[in-house]
N, C-alpha and C. Protein backbone atom coordinates (compact mmCIF):
# COMPACT_ATOMS: atom_id res chain seq x y z
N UNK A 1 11.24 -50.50 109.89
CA UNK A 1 11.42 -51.86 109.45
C UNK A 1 12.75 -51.96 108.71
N UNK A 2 13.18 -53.01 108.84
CA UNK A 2 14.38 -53.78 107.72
C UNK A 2 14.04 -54.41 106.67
N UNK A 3 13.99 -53.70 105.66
CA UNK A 3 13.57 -54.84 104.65
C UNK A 3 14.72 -54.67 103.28
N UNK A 4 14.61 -55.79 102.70
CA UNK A 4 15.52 -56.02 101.60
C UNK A 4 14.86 -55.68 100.42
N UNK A 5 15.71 -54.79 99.95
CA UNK A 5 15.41 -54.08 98.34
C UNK A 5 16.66 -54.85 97.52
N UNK A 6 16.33 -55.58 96.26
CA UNK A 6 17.37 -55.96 95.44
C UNK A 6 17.79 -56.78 96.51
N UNK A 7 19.50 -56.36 96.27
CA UNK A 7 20.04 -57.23 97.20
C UNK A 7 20.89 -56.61 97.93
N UNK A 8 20.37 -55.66 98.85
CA UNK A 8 20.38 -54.98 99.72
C UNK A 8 19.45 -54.72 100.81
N UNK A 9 19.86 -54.46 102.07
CA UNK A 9 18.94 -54.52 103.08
C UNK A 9 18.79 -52.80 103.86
N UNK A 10 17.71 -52.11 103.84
CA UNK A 10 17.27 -50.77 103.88
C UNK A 10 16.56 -50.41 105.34
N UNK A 11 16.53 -49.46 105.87
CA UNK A 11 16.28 -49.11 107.00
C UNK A 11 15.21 -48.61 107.04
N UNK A 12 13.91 -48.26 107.67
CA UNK A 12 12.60 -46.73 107.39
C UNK A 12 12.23 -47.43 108.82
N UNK A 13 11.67 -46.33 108.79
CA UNK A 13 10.72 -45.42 110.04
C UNK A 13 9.63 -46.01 110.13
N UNK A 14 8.90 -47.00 110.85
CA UNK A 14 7.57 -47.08 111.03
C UNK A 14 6.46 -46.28 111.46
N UNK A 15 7.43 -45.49 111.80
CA UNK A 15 6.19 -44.13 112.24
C UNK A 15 5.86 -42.97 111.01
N UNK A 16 7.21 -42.66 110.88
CA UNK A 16 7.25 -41.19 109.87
C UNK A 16 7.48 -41.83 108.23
N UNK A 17 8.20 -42.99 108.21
CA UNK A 17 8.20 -43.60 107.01
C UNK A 17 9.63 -42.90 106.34
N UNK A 18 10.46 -42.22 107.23
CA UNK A 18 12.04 -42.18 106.36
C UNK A 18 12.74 -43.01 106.32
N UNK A 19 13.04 -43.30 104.77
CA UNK A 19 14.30 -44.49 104.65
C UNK A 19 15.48 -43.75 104.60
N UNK A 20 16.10 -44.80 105.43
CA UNK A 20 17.75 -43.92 105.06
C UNK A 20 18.40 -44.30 104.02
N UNK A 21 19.36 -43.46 103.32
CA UNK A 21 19.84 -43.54 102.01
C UNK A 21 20.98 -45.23 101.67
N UNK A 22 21.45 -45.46 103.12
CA UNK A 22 22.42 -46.21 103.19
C UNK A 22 21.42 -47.28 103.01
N UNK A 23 22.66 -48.52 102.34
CA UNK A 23 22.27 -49.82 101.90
C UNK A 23 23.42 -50.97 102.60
N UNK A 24 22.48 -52.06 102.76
CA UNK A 24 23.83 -52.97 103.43
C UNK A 24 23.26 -54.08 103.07
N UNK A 25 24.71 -55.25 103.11
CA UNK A 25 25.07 -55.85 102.05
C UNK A 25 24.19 -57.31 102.85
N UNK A 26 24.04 -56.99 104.39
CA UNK A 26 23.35 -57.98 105.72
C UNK A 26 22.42 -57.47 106.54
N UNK A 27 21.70 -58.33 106.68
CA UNK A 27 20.57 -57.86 108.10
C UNK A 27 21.53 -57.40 109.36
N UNK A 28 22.64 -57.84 109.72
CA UNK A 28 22.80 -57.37 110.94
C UNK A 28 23.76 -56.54 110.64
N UNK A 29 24.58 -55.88 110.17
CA UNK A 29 25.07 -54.88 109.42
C UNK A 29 24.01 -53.71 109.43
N UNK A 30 22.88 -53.76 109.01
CA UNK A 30 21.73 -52.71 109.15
C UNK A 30 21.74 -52.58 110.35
N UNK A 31 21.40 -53.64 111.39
CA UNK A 31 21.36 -53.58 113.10
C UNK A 31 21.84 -52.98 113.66
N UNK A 32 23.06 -53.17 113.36
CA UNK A 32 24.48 -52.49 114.19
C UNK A 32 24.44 -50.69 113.94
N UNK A 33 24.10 -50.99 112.47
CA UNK A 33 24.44 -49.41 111.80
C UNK A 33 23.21 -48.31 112.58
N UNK A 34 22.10 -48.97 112.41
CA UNK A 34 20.96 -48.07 112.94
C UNK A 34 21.22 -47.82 114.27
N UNK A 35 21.41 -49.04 115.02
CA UNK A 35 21.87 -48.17 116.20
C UNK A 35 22.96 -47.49 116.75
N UNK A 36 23.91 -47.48 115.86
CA UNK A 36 24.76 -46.59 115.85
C UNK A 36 24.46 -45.29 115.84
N UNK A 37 23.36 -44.79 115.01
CA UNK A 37 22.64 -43.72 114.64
C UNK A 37 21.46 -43.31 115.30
N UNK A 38 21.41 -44.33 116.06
CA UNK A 38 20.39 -43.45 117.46
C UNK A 38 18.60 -44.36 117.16
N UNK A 39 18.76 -44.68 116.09
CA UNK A 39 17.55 -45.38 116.30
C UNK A 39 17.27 -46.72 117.09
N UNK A 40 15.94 -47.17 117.40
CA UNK A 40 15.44 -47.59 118.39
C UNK A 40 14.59 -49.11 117.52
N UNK A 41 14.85 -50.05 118.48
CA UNK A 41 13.47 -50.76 118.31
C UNK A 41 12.78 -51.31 119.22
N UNK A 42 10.99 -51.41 118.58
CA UNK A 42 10.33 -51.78 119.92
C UNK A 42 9.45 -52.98 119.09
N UNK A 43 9.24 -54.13 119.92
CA UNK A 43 8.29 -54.97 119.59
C UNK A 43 7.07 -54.99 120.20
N UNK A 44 6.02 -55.35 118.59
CA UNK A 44 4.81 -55.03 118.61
C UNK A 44 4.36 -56.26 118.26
N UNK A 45 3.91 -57.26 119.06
CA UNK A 45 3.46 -58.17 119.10
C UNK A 45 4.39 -59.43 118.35
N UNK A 46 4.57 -59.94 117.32
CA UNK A 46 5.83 -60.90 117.09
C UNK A 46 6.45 -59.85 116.00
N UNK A 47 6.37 -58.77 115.61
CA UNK A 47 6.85 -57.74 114.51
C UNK A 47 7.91 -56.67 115.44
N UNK A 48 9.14 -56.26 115.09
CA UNK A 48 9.92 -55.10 115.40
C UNK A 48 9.61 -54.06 114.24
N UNK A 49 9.31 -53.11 115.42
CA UNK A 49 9.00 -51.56 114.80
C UNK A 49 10.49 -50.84 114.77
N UNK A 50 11.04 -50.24 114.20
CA UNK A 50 12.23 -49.11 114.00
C UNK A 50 11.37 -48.17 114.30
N UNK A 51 12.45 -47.22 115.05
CA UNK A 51 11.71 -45.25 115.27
C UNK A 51 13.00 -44.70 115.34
N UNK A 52 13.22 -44.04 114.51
CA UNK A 52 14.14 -43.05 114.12
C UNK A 52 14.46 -41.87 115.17
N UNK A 53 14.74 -41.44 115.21
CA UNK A 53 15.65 -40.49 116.80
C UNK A 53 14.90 -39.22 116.82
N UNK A 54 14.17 -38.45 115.07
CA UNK A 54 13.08 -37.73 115.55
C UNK A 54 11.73 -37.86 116.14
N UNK A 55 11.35 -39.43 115.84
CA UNK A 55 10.11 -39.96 116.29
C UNK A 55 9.95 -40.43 117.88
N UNK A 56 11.43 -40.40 117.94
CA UNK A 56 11.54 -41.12 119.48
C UNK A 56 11.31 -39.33 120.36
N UNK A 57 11.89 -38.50 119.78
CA UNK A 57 12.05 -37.05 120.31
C UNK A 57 10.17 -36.60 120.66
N UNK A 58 9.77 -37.12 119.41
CA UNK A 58 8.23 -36.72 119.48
C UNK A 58 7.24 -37.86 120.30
N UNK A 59 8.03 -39.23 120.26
CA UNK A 59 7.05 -40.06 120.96
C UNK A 59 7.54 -39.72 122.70
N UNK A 60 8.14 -39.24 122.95
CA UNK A 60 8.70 -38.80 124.23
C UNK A 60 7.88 -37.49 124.95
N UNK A 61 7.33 -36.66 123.98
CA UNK A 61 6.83 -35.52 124.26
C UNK A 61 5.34 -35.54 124.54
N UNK A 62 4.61 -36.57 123.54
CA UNK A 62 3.51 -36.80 123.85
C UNK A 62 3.36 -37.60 124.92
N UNK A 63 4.41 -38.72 125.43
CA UNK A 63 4.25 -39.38 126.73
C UNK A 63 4.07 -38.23 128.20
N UNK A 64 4.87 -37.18 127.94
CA UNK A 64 5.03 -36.05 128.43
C UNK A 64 5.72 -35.96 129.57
C-alpha cells in the first residue's frame, strides 16, 4: 500500500509488510519510484495491493 505518514507518502508490502525507508513528498512520486524498484501492483477488488520483488519471486514459485 501507499499510505501517507505525516506529510509524507510511504511504500509497504501487502504481503510481507516491508516499508521502505524512502519518503516522498507525492503520491505519484511514490508510483514512479516503486516501480522503478521492481515492485508490482495488483488490484483486489476496488483496493491496489503493492508486492515487493521478493514476494513477487515467492508468489511466482508457488504458482509454479
Amino acid at each position: 500500500m501507499i499510505f501517507k505518514y505525516k506529510d509524507y507518502y510511504k511504500i509497504a508490502c501487502d504481503y510481507c509488510g516491508e516499508v521502505m525507508l524512502d519518503e516522498f513528498e507525492g503520491f505519484y512520486k511514490a508510483v514512479n519510484y516503486k516501480k522503478e524498484q521492481g515492485w508490482r501492483s495488483k488490484k483486489v477488488g476496488d483496493r491496489w495491493q503493492e508486492i515487493c520483488p521478493s514476494c513477487q519471486v515467492y508468489i511466482r514459485k508457488l504458482m509454479g
